[in-house]
N, C-alpha and C. Protein backbone atom coordinates (compact mmCIF):
# COMPACT_ATOMS: atom_id res chain seq x y z
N UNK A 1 0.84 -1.18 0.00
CA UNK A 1 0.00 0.00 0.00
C UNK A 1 0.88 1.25 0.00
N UNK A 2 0.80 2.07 -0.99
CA UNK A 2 1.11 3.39 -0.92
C UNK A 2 0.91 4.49 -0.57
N UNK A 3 1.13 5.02 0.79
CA UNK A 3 0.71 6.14 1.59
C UNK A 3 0.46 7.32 1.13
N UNK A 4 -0.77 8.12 1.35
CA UNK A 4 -0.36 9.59 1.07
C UNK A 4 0.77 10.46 1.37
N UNK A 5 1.29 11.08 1.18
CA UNK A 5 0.97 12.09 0.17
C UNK A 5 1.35 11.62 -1.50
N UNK A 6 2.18 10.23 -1.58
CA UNK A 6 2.65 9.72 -2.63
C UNK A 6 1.33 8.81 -3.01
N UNK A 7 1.61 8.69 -4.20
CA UNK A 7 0.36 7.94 -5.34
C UNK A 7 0.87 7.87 -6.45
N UNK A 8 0.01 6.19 -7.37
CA UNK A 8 0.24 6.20 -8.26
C UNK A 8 0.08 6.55 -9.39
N UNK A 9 -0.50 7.64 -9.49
CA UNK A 9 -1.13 8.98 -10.12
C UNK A 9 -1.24 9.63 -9.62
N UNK A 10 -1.22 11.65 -11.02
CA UNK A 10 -1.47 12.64 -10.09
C UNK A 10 -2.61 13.13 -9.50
N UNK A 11 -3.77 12.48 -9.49
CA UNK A 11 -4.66 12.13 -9.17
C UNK A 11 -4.67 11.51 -7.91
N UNK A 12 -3.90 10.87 -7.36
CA UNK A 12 -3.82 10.09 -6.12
C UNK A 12 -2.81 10.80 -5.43
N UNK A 13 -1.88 11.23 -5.81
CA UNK A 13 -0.98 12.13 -5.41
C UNK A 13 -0.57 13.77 -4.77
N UNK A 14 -0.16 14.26 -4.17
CA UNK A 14 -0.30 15.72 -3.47
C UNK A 14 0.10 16.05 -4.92
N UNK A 15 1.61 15.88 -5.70
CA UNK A 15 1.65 16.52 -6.81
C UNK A 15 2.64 15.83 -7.44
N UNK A 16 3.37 16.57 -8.65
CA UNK A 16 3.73 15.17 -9.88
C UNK A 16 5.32 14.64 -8.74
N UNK A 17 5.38 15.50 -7.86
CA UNK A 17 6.88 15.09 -7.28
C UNK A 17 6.44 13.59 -6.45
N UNK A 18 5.22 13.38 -6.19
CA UNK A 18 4.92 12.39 -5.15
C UNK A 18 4.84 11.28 -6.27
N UNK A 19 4.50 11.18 -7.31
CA UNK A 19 3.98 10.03 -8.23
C UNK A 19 5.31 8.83 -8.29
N UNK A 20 4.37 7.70 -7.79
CA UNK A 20 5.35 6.90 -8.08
C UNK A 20 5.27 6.06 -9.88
N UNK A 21 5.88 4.56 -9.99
CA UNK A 21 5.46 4.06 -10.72
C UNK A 21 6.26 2.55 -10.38
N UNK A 22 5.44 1.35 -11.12
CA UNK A 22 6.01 0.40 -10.72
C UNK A 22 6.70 -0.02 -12.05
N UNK A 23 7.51 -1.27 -11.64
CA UNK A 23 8.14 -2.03 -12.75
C UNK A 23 7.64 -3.57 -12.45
N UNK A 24 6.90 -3.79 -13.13
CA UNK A 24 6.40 -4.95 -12.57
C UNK A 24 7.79 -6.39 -13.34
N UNK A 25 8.41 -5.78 -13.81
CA UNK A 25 9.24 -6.94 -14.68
C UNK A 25 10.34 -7.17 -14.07
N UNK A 26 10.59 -6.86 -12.89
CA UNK A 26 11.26 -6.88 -11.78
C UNK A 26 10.85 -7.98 -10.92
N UNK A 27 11.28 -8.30 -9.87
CA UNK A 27 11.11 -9.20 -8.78
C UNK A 27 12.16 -9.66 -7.93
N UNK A 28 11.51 -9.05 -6.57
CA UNK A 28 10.19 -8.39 -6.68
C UNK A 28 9.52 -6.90 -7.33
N UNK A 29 8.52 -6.98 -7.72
CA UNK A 29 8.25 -5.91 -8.07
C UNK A 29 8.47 -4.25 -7.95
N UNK A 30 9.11 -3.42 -8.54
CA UNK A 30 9.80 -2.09 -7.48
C UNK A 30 9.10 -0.97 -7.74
N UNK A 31 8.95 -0.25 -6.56
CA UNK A 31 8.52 1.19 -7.47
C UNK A 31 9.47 2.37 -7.37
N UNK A 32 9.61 3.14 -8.20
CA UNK A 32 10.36 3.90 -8.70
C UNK A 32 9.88 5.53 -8.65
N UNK A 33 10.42 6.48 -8.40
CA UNK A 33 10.16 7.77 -8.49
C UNK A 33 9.69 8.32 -10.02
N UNK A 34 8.81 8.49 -10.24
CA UNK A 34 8.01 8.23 -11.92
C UNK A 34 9.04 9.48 -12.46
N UNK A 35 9.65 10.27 -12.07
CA UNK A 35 10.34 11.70 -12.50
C UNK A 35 11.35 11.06 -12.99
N UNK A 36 11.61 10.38 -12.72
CA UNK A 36 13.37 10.10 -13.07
C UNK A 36 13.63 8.92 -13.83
N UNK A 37 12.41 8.27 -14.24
CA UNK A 37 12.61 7.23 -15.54
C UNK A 37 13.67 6.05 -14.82
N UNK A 38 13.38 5.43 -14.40
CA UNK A 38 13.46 4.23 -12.95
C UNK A 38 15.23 4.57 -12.67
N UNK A 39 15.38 5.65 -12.49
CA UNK A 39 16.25 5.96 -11.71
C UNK A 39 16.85 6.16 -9.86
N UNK A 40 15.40 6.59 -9.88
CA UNK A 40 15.47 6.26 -8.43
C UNK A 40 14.74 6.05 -7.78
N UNK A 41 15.01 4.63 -7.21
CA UNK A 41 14.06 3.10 -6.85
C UNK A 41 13.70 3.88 -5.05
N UNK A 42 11.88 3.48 -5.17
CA UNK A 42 11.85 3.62 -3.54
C UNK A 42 11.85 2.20 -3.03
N UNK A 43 12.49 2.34 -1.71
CA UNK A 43 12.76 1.29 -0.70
C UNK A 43 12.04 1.18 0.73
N UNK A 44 11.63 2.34 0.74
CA UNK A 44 10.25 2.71 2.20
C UNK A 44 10.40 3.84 1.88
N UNK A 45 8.35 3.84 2.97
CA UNK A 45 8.34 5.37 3.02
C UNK A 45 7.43 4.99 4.00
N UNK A 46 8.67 5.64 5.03
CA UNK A 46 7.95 5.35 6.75
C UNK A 46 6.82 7.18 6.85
N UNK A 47 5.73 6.61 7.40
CA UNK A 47 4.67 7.71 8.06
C UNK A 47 5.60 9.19 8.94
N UNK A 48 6.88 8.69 9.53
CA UNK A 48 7.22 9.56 10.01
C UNK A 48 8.12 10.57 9.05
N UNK A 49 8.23 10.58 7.62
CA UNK A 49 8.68 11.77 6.98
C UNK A 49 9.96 11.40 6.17
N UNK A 50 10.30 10.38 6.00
CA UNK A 50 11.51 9.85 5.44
C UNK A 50 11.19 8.93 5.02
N UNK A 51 11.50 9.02 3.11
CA UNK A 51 12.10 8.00 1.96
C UNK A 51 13.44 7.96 2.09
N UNK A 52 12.86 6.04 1.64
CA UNK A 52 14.00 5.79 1.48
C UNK A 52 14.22 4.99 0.05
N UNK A 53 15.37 5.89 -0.23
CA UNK A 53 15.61 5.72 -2.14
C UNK A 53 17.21 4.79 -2.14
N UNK A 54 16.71 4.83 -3.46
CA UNK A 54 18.28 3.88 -3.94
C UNK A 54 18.88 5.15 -5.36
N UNK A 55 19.62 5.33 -5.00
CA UNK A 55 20.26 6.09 -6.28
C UNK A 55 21.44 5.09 -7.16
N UNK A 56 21.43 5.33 -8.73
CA UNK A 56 22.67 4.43 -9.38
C UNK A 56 24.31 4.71 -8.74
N UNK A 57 24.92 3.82 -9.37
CA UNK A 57 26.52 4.40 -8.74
C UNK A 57 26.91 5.00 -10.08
N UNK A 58 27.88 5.90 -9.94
CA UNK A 58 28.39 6.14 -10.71
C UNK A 58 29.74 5.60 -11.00
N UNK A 59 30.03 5.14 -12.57
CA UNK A 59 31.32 3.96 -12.62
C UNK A 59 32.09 4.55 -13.80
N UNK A 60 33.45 4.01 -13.37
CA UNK A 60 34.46 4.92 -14.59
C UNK A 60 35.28 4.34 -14.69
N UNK A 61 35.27 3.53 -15.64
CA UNK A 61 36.30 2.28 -16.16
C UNK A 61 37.53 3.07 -17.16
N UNK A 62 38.42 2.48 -16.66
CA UNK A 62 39.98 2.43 -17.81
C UNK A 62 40.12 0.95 -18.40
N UNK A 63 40.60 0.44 -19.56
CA UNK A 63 41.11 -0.22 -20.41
C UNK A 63 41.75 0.14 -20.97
N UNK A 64 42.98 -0.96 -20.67
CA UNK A 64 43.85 -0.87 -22.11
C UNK A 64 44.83 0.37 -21.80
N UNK A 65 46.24 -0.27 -22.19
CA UNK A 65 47.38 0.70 -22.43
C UNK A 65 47.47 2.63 -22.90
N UNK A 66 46.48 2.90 -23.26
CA UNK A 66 46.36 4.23 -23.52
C UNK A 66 44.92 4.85 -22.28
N UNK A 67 45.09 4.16 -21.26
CA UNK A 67 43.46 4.59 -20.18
C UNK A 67 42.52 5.07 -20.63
N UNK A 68 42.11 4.37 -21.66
CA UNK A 68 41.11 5.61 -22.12
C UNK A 68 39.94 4.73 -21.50
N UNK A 69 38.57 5.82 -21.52
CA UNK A 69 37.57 5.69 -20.21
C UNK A 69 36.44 4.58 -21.11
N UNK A 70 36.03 3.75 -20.47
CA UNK A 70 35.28 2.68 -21.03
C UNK A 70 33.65 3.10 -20.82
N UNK A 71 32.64 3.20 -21.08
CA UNK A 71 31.51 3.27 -20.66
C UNK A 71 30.87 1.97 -20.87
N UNK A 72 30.76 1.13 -20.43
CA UNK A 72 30.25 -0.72 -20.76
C UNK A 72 28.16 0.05 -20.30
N UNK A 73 27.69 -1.20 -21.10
CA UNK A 73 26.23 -0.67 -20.72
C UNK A 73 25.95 -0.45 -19.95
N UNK A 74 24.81 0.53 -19.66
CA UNK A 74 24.35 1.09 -18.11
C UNK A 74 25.13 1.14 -17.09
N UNK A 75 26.18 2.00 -17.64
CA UNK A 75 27.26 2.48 -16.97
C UNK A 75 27.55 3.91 -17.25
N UNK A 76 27.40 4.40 -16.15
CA UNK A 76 27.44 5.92 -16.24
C UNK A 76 28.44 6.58 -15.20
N UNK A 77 29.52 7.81 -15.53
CA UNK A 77 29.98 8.12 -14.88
C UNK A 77 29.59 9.70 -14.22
N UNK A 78 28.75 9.95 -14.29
CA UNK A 78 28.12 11.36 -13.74
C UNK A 78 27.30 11.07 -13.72
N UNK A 79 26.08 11.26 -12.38
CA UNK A 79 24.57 11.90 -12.42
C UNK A 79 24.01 12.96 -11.84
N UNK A 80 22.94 13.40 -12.18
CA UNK A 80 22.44 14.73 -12.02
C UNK A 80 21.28 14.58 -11.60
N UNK A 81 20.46 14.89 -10.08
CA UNK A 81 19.56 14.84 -9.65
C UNK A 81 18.84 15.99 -9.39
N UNK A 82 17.65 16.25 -9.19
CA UNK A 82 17.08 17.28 -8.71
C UNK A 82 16.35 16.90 -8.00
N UNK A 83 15.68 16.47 -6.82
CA UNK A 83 15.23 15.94 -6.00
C UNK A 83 13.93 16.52 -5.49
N UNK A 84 14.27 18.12 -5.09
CA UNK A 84 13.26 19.00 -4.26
C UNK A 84 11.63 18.64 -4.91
N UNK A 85 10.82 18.01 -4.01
CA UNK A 85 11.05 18.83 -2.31
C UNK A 85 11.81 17.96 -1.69
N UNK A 86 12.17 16.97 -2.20
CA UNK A 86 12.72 16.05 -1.09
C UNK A 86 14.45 16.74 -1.20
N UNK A 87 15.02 16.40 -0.01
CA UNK A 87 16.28 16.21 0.22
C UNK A 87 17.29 14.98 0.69
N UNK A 88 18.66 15.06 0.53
CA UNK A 88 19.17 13.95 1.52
C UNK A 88 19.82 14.38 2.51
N UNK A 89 19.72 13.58 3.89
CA UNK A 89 19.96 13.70 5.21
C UNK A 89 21.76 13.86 5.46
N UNK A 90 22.23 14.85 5.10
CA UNK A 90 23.33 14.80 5.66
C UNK A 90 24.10 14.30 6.99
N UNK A 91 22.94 13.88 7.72
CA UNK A 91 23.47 12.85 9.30
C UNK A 91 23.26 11.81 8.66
N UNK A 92 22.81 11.43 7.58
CA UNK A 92 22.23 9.88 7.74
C UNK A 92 22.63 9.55 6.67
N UNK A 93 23.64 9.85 5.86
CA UNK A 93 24.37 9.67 4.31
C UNK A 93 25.57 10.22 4.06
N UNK A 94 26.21 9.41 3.25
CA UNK A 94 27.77 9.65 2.43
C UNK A 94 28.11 8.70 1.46
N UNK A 95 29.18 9.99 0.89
CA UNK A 95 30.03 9.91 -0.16
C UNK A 95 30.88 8.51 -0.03
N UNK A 96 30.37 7.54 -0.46
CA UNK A 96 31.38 6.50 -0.80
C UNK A 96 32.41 6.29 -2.03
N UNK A 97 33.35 5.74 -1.64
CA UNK A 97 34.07 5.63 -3.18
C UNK A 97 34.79 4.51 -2.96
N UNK A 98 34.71 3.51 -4.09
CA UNK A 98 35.42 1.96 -3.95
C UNK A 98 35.92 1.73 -5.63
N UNK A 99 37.62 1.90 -4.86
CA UNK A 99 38.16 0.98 -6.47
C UNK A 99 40.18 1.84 -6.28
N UNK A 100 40.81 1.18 -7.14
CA UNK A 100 41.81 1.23 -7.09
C UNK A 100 42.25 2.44 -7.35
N UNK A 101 42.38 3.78 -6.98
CA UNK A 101 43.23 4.82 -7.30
C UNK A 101 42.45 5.94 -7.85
N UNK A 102 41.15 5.92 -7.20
CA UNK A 102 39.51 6.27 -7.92
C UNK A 102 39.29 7.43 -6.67
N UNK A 103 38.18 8.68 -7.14
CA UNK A 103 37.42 9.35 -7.20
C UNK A 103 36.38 9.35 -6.96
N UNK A 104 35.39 10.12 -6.43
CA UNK A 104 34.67 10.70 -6.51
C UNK A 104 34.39 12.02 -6.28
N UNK A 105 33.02 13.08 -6.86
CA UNK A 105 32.86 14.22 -6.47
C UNK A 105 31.50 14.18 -6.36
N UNK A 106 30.96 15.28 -5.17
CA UNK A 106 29.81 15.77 -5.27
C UNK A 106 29.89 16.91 -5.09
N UNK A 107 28.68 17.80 -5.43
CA UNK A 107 28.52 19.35 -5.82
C UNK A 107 27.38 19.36 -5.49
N UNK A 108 26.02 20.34 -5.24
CA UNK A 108 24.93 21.08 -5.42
C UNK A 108 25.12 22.02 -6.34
N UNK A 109 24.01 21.50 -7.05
CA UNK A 109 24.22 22.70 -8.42
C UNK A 109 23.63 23.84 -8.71
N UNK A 110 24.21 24.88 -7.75
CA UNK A 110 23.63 25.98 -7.14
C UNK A 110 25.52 26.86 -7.24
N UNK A 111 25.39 28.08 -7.36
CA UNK A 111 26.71 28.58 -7.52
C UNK A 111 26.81 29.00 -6.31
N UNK A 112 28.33 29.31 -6.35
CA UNK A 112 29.22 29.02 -4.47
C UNK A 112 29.23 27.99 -3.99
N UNK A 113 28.60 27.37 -4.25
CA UNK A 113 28.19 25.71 -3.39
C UNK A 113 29.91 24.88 -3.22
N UNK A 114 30.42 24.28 -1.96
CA UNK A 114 31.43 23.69 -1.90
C UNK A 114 30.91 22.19 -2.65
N UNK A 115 32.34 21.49 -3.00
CA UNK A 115 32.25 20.29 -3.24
C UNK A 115 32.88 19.26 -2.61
N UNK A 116 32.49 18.61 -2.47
CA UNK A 116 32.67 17.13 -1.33
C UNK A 116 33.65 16.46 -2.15
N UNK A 117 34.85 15.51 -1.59
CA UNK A 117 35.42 14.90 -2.68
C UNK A 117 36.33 14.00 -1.27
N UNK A 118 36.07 12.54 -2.23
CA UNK A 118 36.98 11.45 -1.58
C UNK A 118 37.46 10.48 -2.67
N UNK A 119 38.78 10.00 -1.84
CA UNK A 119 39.76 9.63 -2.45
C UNK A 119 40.46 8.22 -1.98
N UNK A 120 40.09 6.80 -2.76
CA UNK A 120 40.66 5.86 -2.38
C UNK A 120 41.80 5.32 -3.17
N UNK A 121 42.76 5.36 -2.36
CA UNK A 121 44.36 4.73 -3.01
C UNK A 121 44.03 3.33 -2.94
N UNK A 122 45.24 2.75 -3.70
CA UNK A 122 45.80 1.72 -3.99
C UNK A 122 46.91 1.10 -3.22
N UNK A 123 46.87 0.44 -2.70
CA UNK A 123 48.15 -0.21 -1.21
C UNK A 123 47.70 -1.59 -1.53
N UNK A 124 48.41 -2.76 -1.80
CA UNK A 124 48.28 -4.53 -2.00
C UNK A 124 47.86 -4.79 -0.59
N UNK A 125 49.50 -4.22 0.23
CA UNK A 125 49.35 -5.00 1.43
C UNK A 125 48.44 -4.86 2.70
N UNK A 126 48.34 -3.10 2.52
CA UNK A 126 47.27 -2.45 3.69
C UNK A 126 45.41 -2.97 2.83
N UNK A 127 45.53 -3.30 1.92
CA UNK A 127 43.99 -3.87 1.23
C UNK A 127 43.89 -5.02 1.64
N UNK A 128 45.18 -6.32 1.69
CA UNK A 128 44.77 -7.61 2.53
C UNK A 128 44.63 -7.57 3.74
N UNK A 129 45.16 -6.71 4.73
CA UNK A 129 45.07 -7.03 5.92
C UNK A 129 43.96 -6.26 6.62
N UNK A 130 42.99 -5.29 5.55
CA UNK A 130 42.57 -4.26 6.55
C UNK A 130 40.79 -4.68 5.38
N UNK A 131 40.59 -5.59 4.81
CA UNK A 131 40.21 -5.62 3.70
C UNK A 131 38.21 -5.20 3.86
N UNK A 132 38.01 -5.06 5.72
CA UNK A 132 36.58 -4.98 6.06
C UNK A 132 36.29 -3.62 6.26
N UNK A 133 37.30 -2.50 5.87
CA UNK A 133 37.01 -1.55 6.58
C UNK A 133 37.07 -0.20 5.22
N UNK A 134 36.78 0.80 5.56
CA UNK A 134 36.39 1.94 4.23
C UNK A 134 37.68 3.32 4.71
N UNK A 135 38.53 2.51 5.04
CA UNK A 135 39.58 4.02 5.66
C UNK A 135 40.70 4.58 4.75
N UNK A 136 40.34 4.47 3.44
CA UNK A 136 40.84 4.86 2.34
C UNK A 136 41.95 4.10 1.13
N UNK A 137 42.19 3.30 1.64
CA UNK A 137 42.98 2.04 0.79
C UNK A 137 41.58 0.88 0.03
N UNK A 138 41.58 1.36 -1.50
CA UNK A 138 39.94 0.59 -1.71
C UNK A 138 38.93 0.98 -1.90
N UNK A 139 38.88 2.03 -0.68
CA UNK A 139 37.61 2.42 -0.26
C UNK A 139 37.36 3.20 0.15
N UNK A 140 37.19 4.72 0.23
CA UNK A 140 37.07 5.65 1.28
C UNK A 140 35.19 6.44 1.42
N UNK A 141 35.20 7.37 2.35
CA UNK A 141 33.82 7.30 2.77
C UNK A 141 34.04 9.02 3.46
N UNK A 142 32.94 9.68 2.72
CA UNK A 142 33.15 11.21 3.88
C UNK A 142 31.75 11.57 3.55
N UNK A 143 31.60 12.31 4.82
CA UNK A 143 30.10 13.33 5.04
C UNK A 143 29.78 13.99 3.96
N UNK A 144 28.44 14.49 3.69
CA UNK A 144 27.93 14.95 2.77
C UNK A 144 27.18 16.75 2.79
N UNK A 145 27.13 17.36 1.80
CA UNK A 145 26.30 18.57 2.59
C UNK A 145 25.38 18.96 2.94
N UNK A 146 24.79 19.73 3.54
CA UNK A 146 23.71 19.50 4.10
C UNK A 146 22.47 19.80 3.15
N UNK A 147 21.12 19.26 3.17
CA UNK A 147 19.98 19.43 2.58
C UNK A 147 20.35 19.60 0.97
N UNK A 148 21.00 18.48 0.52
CA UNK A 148 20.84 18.26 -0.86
C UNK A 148 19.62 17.73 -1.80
N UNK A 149 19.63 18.83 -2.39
CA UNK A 149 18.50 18.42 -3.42
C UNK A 149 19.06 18.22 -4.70
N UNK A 150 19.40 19.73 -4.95
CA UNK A 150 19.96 19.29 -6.80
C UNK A 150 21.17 19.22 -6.67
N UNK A 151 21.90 18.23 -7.07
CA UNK A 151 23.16 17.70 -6.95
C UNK A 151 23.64 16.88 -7.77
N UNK A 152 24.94 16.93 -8.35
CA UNK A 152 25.85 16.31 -9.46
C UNK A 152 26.97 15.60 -8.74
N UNK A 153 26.89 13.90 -8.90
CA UNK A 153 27.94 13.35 -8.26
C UNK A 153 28.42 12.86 -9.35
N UNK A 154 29.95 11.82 -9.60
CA UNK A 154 30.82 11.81 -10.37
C UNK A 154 32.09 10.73 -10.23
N UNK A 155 32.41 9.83 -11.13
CA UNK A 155 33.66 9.09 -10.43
C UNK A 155 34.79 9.24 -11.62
N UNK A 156 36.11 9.68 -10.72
CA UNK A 156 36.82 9.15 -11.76
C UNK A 156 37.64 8.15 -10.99
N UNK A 157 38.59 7.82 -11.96
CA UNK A 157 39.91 6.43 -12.20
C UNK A 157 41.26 6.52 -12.65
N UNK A 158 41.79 6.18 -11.97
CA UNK A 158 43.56 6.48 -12.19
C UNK A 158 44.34 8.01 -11.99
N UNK A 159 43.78 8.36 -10.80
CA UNK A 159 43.77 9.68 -9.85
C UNK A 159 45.08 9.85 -10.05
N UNK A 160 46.16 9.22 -9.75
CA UNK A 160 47.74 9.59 -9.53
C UNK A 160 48.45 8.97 -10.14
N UNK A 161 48.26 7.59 -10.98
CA UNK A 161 49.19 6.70 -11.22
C UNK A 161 48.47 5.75 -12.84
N UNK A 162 49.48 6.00 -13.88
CA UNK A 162 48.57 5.32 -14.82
C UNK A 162 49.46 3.90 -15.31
N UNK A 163 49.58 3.22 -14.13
CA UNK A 163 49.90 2.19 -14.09
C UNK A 163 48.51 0.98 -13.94
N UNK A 164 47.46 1.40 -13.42
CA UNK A 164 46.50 0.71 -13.39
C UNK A 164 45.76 0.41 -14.07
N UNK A 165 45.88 -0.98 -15.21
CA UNK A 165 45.36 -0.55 -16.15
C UNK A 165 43.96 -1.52 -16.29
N UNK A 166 42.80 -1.38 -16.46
CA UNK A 166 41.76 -2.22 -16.85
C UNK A 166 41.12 -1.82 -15.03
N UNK A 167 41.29 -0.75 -14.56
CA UNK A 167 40.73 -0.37 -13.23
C UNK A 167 39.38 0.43 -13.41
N UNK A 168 39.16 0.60 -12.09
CA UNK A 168 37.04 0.83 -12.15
C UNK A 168 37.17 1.79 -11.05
N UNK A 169 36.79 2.73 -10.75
CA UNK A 169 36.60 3.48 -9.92
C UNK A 169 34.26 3.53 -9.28
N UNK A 170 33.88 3.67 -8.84
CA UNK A 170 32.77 3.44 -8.47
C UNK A 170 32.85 4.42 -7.15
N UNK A 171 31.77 5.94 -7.57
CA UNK A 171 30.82 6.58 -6.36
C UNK A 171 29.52 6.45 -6.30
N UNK A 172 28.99 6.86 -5.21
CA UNK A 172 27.56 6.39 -5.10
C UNK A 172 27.54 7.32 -3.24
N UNK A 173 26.53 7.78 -3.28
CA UNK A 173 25.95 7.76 -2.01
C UNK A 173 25.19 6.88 -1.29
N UNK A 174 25.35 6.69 -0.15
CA UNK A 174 24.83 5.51 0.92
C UNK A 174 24.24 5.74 2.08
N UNK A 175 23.44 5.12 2.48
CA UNK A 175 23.32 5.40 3.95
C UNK A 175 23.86 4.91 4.72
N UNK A 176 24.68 5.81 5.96
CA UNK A 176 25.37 5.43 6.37
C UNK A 176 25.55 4.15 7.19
N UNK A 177 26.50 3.12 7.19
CA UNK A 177 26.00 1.69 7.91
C UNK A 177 25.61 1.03 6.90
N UNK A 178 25.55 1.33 5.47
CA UNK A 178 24.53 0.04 4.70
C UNK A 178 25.33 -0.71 4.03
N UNK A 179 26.82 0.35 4.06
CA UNK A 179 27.51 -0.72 3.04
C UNK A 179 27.85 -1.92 3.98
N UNK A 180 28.28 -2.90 3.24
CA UNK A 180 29.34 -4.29 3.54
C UNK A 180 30.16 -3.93 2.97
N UNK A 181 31.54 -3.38 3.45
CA UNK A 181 32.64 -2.99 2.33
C UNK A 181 33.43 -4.19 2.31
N UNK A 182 33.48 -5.56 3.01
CA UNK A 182 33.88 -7.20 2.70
C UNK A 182 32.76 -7.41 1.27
N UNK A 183 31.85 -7.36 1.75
CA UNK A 183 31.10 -7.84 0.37
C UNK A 183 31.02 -7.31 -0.83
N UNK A 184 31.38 -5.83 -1.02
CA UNK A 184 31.81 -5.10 -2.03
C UNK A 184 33.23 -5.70 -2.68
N UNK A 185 34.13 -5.41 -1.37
CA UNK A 185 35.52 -6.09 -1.89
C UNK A 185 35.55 -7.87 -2.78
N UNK A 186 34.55 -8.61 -2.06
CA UNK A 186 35.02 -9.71 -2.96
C UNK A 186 33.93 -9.87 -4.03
N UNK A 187 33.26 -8.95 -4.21
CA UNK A 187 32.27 -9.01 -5.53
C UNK A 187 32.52 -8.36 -6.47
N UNK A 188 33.33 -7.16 -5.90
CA UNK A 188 33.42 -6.09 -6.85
C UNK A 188 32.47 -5.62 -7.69
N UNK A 189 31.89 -5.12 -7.30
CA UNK A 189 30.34 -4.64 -7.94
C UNK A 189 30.04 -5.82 -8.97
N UNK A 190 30.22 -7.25 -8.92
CA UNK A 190 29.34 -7.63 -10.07
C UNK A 190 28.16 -7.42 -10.53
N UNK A 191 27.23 -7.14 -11.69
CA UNK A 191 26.51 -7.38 -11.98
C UNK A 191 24.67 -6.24 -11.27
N UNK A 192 24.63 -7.29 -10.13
CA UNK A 192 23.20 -6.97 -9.81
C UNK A 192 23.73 -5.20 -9.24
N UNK A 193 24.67 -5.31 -8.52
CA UNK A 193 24.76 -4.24 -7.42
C UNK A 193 24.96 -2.69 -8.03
N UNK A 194 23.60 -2.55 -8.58
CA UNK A 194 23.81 -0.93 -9.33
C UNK A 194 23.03 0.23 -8.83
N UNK A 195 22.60 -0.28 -7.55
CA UNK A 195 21.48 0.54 -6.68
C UNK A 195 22.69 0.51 -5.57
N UNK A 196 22.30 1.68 -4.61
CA UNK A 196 22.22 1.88 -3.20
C UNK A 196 21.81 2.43 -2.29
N UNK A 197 21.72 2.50 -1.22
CA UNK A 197 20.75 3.03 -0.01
C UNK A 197 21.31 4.66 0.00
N UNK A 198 19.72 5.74 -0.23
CA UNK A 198 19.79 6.62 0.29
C UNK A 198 18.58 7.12 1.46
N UNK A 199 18.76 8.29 2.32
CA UNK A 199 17.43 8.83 2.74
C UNK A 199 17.22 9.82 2.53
């Protein structure tokens, strides 16, 4: 059941920002923020005032001896949201970034606005021994700004060193606590994992 003020029409809905829509070719079945062309998947929407969404990651592949940037299907390395009215919870979300020598940025796309930016190196030996944790070898993780609505996040790959070659860089915002950064590490984003937790 889908609560007011959201509906599956604008008809059922306070207004076109509330409209959801489903994908029934999914399964289970998902519904999606109808604005954004199943971009961004809802996951709850508790009575007390908070969705909870999944936004894509953003991914930025190198191949091959000359690094040049790969885009493989439904693979994107920038997205651009506009959200309002809703926002995301700067206590309750961040900037993740997972991959060898990789990037990310976020911005509000509003002028003056600072930009957020984290940075995970490349270390063999500090990645085997430390391999559960997001403290910047792999993986790094920082706060976000506050009451984001329209906002442009971004990944790049091969930050300092273009020795890495056939490397992936991957940002995404999260809620905080949701990642498994063990289960990231030995999956390496295969496949399914192109959503993640926002609020």
């Amino acid at each position: 059941m889908v609560p007011f003020p959201f509906g599956m029409s604008e008809e059922c809905s306070f207004n076109t920002s509330f409209v959801l829509t489903c994908n029934p070719t999914l399964s289970p079945q998902t519904l999606f923020l109808k604005e954004y062309n199943s971009l961004v998947r809802v996951l709850n929407i508790s009575l007390d005032g908070q969705l909870n969404i999944s936004l894509p990651i953003a991914i930025n592949c190198l191949q091959n001896e000359s690094s040049q940037s790969v885009n493989e299907s439904n693979q994107h390395r920038r997205f651009e949201f506009d959200l309002a009215p809703f926002h995301l919870s700067s206590k309750k979300n961040k900037l993740t970034v997972v991959g060898s020598d990789a990037a990310g940025l976020l911005w509000p796309s509003i002028e003056n606005a600072f930009t957020v930016a984290c940075v995970s190196l490349y270390d063999v030996e500090e990645l085997a021994s430390n391999e559960s944790s997001c403290s910047g070898t792999f993986c790094c993780e920082t706060l976000i700004q506050k009451t984001l609505s329209n906002f442009v996040y971004l990944s790049y790959t091969n930050i300092f060193s273009n020795l890495l070659f056939d490397s992936c860089g991957y940002a995404f915002l999260v809620k905080d606590g949701a990642v498994g950064i063990y289960i990231i590490l030995k999956n390496r984003f295969c496949n399914n994992n192109t959503f993640v937790t926002a609020t």
